[in-house]
Protein backbone atom coordinates (compact mmCIF):
# COMPACT_ATOMS: atom_id res chain seq x y z
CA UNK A 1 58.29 140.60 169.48
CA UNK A 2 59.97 137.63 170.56
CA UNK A 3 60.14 136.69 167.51
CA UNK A 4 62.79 138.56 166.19
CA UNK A 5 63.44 141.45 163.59
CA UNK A 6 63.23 138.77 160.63
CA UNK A 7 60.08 137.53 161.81
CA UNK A 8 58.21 140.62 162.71
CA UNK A 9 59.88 142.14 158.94
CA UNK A 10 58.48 139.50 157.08
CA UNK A 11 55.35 139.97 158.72
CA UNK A 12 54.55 143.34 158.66
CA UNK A 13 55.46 143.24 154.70
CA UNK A 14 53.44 140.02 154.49
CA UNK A 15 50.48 142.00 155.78
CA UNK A 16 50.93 145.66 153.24
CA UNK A 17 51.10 143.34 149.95
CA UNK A 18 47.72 141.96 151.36
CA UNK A 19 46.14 145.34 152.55
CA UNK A 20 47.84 147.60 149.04
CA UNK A 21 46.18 144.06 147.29
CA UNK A 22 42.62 145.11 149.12
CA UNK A 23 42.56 148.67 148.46
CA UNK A 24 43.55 148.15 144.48
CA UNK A 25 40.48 145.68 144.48
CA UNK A 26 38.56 148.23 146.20
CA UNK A 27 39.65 151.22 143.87
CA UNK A 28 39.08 148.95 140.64
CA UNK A 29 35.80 148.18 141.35
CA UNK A 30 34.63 151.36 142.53
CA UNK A 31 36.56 153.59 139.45
């Protein structure tokens, strides 16, 4: 990425807190 390390970082962990955020919801509401 042009970019840069810092950029694509904060990115890609920007991205797992939302998708581990998705699947939590998911698992709650189908425990």
């Amino acid at each position: 990425m042009l970019g840069g390390d810092w950029t694509d970082g904060t990115m890609t962990d920007f991205k797992w807190r939302h998708f581990q955020g998705d699947v939590i919801l998911w698992a709650v509401r189908w425990y």
